[in-house]
Protein backbone atom coordinates (compact mmCIF):
# COMPACT_ATOMS: atom_id res chain seq x y z
CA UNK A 1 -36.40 255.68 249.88
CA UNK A 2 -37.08 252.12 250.91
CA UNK A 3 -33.20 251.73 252.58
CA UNK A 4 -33.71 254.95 254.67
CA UNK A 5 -37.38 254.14 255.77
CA UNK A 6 -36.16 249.61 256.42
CA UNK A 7 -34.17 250.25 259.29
CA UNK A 8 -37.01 252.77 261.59
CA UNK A 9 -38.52 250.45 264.05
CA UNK A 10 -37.16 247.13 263.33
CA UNK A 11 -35.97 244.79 265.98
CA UNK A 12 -32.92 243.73 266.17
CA UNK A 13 -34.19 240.02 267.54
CA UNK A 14 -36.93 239.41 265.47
CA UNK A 15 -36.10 241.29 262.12
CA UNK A 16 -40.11 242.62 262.31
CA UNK A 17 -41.43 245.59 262.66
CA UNK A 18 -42.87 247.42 265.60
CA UNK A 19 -44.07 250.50 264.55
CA UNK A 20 -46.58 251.31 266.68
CA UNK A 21 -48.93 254.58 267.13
CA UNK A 22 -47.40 257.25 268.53
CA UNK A 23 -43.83 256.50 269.67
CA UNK A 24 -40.58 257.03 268.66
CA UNK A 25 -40.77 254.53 265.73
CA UNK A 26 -44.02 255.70 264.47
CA UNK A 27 -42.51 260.03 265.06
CA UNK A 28 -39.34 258.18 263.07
CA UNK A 29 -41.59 257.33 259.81
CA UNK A 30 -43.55 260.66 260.39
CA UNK A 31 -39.93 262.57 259.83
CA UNK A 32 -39.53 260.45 257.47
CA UNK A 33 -42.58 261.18 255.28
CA UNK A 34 -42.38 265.11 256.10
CA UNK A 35 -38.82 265.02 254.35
CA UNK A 36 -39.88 263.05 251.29
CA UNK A 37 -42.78 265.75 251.37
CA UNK A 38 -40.33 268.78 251.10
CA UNK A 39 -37.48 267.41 249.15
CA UNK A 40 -40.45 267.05 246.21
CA UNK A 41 -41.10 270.85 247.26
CA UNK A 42 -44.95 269.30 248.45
CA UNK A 43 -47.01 271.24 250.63
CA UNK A 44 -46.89 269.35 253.77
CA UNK A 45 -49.83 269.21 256.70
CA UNK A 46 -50.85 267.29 259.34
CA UNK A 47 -54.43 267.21 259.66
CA UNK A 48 -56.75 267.32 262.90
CA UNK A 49 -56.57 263.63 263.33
CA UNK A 50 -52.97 263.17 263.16
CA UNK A 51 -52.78 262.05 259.69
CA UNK A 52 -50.12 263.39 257.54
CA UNK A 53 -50.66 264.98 253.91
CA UNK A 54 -48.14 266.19 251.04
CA UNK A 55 -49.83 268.56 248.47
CA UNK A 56 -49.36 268.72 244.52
CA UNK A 57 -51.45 272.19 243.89
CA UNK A 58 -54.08 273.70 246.25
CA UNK A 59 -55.30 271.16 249.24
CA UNK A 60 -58.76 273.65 249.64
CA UNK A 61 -59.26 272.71 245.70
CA UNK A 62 -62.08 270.18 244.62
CA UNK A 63 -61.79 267.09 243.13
CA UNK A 64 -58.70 265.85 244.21
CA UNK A 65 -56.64 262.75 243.45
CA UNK A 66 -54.83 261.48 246.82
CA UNK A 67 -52.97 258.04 246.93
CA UNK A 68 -50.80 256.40 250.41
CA UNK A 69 -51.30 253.95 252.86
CA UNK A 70 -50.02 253.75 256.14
CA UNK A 71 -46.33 253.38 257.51
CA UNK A 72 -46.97 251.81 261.32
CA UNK A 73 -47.01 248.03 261.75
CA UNK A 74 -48.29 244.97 263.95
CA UNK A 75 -45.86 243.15 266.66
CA UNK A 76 -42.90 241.87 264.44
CA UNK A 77 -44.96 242.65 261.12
CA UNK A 78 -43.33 242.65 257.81
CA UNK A 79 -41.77 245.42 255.65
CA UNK A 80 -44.38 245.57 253.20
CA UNK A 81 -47.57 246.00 254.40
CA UNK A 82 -48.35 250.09 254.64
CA UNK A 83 -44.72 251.06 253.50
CA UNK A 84 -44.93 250.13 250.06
CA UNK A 85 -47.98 252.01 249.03
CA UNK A 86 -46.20 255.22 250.32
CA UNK A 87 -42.85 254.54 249.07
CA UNK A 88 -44.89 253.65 245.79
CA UNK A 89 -46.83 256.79 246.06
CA UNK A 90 -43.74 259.03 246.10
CA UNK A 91 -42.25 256.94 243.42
CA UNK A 92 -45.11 257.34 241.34
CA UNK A 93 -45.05 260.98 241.25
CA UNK A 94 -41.53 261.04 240.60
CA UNK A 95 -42.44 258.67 237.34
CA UNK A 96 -44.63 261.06 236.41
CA UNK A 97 -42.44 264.16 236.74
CA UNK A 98 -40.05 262.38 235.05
CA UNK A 99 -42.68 261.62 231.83
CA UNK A 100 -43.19 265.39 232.28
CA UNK A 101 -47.16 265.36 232.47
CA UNK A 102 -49.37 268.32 233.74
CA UNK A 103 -51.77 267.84 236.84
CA UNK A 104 -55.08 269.51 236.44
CA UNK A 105 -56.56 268.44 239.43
CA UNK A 106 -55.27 268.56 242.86
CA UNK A 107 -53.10 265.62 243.77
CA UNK A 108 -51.93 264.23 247.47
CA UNK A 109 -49.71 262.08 249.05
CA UNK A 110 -50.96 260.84 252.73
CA UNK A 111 -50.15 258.67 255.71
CA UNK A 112 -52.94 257.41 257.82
CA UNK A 113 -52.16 257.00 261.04
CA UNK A 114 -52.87 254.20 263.64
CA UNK A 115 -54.20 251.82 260.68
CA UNK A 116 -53.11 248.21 262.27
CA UNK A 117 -54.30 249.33 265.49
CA UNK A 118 -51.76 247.63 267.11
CA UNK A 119 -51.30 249.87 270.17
CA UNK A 120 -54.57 250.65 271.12
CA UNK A 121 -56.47 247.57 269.87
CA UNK A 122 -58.90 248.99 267.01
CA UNK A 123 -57.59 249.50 263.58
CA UNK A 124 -57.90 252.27 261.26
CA UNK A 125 -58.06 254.81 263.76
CA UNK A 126 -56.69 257.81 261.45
CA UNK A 127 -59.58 257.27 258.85
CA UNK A 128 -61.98 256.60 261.36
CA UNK A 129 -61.91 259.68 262.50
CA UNK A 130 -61.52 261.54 259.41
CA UNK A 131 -64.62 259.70 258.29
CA UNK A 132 -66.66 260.11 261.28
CA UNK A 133 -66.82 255.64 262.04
CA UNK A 134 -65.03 256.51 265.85
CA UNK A 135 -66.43 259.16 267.94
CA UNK A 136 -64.57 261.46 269.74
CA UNK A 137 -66.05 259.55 273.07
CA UNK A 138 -64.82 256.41 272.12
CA UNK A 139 -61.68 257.21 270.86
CA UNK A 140 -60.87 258.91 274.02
CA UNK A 141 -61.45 255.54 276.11
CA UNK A 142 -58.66 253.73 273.99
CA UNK A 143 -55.90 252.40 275.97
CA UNK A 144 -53.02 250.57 275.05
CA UNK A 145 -51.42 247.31 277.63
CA UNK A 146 -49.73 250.16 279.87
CA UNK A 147 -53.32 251.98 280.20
CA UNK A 148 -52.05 254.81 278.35
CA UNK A 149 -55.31 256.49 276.79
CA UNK A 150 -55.33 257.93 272.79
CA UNK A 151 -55.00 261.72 273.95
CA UNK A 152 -52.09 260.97 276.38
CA UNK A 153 -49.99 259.10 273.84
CA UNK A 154 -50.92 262.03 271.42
CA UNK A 155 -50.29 264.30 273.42
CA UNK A 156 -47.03 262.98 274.37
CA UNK A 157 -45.96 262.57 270.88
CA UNK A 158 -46.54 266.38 270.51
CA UNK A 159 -49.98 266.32 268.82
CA UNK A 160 -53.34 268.03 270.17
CA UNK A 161 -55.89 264.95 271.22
CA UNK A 162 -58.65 268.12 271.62
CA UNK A 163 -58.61 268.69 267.77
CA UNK A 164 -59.56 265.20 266.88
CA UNK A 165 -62.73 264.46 265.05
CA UNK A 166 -64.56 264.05 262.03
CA UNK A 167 -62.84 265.89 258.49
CA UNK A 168 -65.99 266.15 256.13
CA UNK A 169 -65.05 269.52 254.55
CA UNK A 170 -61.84 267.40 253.97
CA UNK A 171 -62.99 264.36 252.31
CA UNK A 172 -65.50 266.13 250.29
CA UNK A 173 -62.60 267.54 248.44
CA UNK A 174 -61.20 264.15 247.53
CA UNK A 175 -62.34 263.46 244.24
CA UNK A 176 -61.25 260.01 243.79
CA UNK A 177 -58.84 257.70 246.82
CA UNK A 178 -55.82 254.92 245.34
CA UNK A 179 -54.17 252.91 247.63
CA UNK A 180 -51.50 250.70 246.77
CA UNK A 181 -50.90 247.55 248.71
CA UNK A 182 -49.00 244.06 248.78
CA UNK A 183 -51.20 241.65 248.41
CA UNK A 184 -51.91 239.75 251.49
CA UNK A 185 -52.81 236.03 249.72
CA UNK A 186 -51.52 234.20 246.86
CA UNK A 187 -54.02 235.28 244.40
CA UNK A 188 -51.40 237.17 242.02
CA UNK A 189 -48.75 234.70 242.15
CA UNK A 190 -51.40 231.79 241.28
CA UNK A 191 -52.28 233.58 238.24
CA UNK A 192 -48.58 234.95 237.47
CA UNK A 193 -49.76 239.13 237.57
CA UNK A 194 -47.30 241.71 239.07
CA UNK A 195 -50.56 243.68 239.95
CA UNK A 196 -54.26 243.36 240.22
CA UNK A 197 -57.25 245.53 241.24
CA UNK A 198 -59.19 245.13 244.26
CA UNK A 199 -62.77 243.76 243.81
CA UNK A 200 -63.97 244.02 247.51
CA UNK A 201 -62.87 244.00 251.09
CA UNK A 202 -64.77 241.40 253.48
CA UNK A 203 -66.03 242.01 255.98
CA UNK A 204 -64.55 241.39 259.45
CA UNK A 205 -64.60 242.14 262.94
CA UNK A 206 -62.61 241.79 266.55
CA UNK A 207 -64.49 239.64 269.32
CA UNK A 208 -63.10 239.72 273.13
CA UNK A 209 -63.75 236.46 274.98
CA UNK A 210 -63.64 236.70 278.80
CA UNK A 211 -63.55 233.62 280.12
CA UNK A 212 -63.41 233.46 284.24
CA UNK A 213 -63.01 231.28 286.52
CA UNK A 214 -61.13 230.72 289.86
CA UNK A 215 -57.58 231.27 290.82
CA UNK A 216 -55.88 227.95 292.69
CA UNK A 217 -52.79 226.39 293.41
CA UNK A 218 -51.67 224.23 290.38
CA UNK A 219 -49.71 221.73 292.70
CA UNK A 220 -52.23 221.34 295.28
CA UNK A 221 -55.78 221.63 293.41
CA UNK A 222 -57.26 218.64 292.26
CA UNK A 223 -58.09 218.46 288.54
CA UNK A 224 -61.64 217.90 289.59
CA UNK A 225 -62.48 220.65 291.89
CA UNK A 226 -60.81 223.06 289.56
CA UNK A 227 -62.50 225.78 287.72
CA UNK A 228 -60.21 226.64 284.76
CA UNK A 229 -60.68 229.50 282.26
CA UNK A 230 -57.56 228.12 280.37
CA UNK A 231 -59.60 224.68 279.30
CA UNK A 232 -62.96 226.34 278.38
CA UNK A 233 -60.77 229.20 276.08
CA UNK A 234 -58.54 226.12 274.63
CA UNK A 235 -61.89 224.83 273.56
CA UNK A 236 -63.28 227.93 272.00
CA UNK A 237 -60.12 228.00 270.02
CA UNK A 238 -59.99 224.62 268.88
CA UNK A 239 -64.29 225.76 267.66
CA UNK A 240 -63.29 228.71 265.63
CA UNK A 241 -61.29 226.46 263.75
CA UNK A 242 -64.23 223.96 263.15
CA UNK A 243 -66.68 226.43 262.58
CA UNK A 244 -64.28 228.03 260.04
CA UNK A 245 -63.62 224.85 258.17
CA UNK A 246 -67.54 224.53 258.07
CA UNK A 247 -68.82 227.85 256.86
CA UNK A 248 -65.67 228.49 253.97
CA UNK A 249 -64.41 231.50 256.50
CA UNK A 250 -61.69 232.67 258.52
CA UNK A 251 -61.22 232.66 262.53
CA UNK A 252 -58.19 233.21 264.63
CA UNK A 253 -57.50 233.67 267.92
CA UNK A 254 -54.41 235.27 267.78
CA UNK A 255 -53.99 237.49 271.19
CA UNK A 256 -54.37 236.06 274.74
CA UNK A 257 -54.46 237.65 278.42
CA UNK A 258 -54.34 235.53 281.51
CA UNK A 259 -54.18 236.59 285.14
CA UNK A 260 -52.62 236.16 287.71
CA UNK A 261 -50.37 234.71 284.78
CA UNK A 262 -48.27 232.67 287.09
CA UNK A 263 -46.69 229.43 286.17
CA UNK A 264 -48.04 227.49 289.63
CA UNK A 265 -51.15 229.30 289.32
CA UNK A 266 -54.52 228.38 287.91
CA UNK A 267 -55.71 231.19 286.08
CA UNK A 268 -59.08 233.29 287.50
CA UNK A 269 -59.26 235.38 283.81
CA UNK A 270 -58.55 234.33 280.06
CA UNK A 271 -59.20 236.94 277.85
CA UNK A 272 -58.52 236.01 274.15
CA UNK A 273 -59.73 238.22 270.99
CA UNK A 274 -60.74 236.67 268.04
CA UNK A 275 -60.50 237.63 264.35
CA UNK A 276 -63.15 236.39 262.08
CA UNK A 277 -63.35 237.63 258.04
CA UNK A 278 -65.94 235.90 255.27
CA UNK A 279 -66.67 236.77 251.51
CA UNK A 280 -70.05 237.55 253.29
CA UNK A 281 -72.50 238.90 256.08
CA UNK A 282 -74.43 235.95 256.32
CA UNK A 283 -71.52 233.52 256.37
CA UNK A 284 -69.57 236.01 258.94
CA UNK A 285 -72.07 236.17 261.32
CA UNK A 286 -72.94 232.26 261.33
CA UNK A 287 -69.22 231.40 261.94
CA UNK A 288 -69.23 234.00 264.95
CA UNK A 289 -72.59 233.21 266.41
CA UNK A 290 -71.42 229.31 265.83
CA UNK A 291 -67.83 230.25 267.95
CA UNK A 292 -69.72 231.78 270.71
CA UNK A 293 -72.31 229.05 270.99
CA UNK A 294 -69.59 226.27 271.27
CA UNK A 295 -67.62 228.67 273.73
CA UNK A 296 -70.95 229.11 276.24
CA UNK A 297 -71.18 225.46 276.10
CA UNK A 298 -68.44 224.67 277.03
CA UNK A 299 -68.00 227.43 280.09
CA UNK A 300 -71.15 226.27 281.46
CA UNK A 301 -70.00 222.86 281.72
CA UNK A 302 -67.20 223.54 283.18
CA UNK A 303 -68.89 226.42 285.62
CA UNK A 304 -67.13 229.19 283.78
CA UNK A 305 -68.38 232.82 283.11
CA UNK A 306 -68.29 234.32 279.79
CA UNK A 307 -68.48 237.74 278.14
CA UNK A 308 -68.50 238.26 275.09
CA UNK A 309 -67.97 242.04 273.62
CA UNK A 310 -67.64 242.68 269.84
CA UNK A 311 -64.41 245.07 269.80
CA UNK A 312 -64.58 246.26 266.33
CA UNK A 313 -66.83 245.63 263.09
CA UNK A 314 -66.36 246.64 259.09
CA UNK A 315 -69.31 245.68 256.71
CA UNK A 316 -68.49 244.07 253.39
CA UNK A 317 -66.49 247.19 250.83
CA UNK A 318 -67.69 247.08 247.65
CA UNK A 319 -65.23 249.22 246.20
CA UNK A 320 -67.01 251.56 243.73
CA UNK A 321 -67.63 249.50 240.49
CA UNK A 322 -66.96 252.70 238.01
CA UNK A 323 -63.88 254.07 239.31
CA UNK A 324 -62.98 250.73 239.73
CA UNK A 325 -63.37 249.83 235.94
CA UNK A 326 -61.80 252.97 235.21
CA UNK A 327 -58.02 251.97 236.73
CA UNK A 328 -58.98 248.65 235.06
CA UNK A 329 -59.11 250.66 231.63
CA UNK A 330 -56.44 252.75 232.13
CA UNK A 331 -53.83 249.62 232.90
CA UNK A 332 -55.07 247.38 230.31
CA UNK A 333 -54.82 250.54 227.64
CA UNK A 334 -51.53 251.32 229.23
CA UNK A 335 -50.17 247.63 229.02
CA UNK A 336 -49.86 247.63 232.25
CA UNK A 337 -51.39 244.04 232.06
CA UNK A 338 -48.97 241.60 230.39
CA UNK A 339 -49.63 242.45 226.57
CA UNK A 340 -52.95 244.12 227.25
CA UNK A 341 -54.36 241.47 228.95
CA UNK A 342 -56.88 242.20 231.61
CA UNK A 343 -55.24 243.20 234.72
CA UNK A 344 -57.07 240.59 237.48
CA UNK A 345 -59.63 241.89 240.14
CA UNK A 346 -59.62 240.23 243.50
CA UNK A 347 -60.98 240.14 246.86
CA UNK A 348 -59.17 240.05 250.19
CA UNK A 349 -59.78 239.43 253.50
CA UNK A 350 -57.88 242.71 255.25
CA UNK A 351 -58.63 245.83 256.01
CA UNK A 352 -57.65 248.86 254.56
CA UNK A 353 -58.09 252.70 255.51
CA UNK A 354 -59.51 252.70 251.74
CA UNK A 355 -62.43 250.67 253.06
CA UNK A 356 -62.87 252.86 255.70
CA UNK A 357 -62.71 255.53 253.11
CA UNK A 358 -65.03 254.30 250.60
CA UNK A 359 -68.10 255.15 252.55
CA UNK A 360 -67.49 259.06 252.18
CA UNK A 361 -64.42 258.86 248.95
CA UNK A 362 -64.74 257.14 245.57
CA UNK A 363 -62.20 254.31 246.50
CA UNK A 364 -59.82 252.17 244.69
CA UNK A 365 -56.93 249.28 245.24
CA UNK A 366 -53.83 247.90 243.96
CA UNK A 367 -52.17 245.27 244.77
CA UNK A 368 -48.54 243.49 244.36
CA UNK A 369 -47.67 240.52 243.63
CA UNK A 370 -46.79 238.47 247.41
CA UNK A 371 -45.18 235.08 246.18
CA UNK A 372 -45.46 233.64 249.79
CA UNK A 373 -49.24 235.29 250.49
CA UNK A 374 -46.78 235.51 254.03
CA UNK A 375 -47.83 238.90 255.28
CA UNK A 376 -47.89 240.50 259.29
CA UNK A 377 -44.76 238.29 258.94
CA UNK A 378 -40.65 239.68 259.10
CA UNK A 379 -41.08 237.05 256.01
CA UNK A 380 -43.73 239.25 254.23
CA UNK A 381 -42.05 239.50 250.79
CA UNK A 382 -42.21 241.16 247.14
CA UNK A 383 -39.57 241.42 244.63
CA UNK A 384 -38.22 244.14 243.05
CA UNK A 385 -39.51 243.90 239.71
CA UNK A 386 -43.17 243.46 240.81
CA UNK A 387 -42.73 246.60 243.50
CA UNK A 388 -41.14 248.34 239.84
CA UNK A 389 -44.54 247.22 238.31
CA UNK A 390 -46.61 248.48 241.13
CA UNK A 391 -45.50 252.18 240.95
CA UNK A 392 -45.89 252.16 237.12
CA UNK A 393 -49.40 251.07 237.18
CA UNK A 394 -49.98 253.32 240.29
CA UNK A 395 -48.29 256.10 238.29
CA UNK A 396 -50.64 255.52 235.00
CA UNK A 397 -53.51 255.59 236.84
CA UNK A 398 -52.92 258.55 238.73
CA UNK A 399 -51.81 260.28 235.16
CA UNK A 400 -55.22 259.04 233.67
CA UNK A 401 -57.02 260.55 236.65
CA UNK A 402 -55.41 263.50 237.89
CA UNK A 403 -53.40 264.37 234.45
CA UNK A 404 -56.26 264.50 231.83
């Protein structure tokens, strides 16, 4: 599975991923999925949100068991991240075939789509929807860099945009949500575990900074009548990297616009989007009101406008503490932790659709062992063995839930 599914939207250049939201890569791993679906004899669906699903008994039972992740990518991102917990899921039921176990509650295999939100700029756009966090409105007025909106690109890629919308008769038959993931840190490989259990999911957020100021001729302006955008957002940069340092959280700018984008030109826009994550609320929204502060201070200085519109937002996931304990049981029982020892719980700093998820779903996490923490990276990396360790623990907690 994982040397048909490697080469799909990898360029040639970079040796990363772009698998992005409705084109030809992203159709590529949705072909992809559908066959895996029907060569285990699943019931396959695509539900009203785009999302795709692969059935083990009836999908209008209650109580169901459904693991996955999501197969697009970032620019250039790594191999892991999404892929694994699908290729894992499939694996996993093929363990458990193979150990010859009976299912007595519904079980599914799915494929959120849209989770990096790399295309259209918010992330988890499947699950959103499914879970009613992006209305219909809103969801319409996404656009991608070529100004191609959400329902066009669906359309396009042969889906209706019309039918999209919230799924509560859907997830109110999901009795419990696993999602496998590499682990995007160094947590595991600091305490030598093939695979923990998540703990939480901080929470984070997307910031747009519009910084504007005055297009001029670089060779003919002097420094001192300028009115640069490019100074005052080089600034606010180098801030979110103090303010991170001071408050124990993370902030990266990590996606820039400039017009007129010319070489000789001064620029009259900057538009960079910032990334900020923290164990906590409080310590979230100090780092972000501390960025923007230092930002306005700067632009007014240096008689520079600034907007500042908060993009996207997900509140601290607690992940739900019983059904969390229970995969924690199950693994340790199983020996799924090194000679029953505990299996670790951890915290991480990305989003998942099983955070989105966890508002509506009893919601759970895996992760593998990343001996780099290198992830949204062609270097993102796990070895065999630990991937191996990942779909046996995946497949003894699905047997403990779904099988018993």
């Amino acid at each position: 599975m994982w040397k048909e599914l490697a080469p799909i939207g990898r360029h040639a250049e970079s040796g990363g991923y772009r698998r992005y939201a409705w084109t030809g890569a992203d159709a590529d791993c949705r072909v992809w999925f559908r066959e895996q679906a029907e060569a285990r004899g699943l019931g396959y669906e695509v539900d009203r949100n785009g999302n795709q699903w692969a059935w083990l008994g009836d999908p209008l039972g209650d109580d169901a068991v459904v693991t996955g992740s999501h197969l697009d990518s970032v620019p250039d991102g790594g191999a892991f991240d999404g892929p694994l917990g699908v290729v894992s899921s499939f694996a996993a039921l093929d363990e458990l075939r193979r150990r010859g176990v009976e299912f007595t509650r519904p079980f599914a295999i799915t494929n959120f789509g849209d989770e990096e939100g790399a295309r259209f700029g918010l992330a988890c756009v499947g699950s959103r929807l499914a879970a009613g966090q992006l209305t219909v409105e809103k969801a319409h007025q996404l656009r991608d860099g070529d100004g191609i909106t959400l329902p066009q690109a669906m359309e396009a890629a042969g889906y209706d945009p019309a039918a999209i919308g919230p799924d509560p008769e859907r997830l109110a038959r999901i009795g419990a949500f696993v999602e496998l993931h590499v682990e995007q840190g160094r947590s595991l490989d600091l305490t030598g575990d093939p695979v923990g259990i998540a703990s939480a999911i901080w929470p984070h957020g997307r910031w747009r900074f519009d910084f504007r100021g005055e297009a001029n001729h670089a060779g003919t302006t002097r420094l001192v009548d300028r009115r640069d955008p490019m100074l005052t957002y080089a600034e606010t940069v180098l801030a979110a990297r103090r303010e991170a340092e001071l408050t124990g959280a993370l902030a990266t700018f990590g996606k820039i616009a400039v017009e007129p984008n010319g070489v000789n030109a001064i620029p009259s826009l900057v538009r960079g989007w910032l990334d900020s994550r923290a164990a906590d609320q409080d310590t979230l929204d100090a780092v972000v009101t501390g960025i923007e502060r230092a930002a306005r201070e700067h632009a007014e200085r240096a008689g520079i406008d600034l907007d500042v519109v908060r993009e996207s937002f997900t509140p601290v996931v607690e992940f739900q503490h019983a059904l969390r304990d229970e995969l924690g049981r199950i693994l340790t029982g199983r020996g799924s932790g090194d000679a029953g020892r505990a299996v670790p719980v951890l915290g991480t700093g990305a989003g998942h659709d099983a955070g989105i998820l966890s508002a509506s779903v009893p919601t759970a996490m895996l992760f593998v062992r990343n001996p780099t923490g290198i992830s949204h990276s062609p270097a993102e990396y796990a070895a065999e063995d630990d991937c191996t360790a990942g779909v046996i623990a995946l497949a003894d907690v699905l047997e403990g839930l779904a099988c018993s």
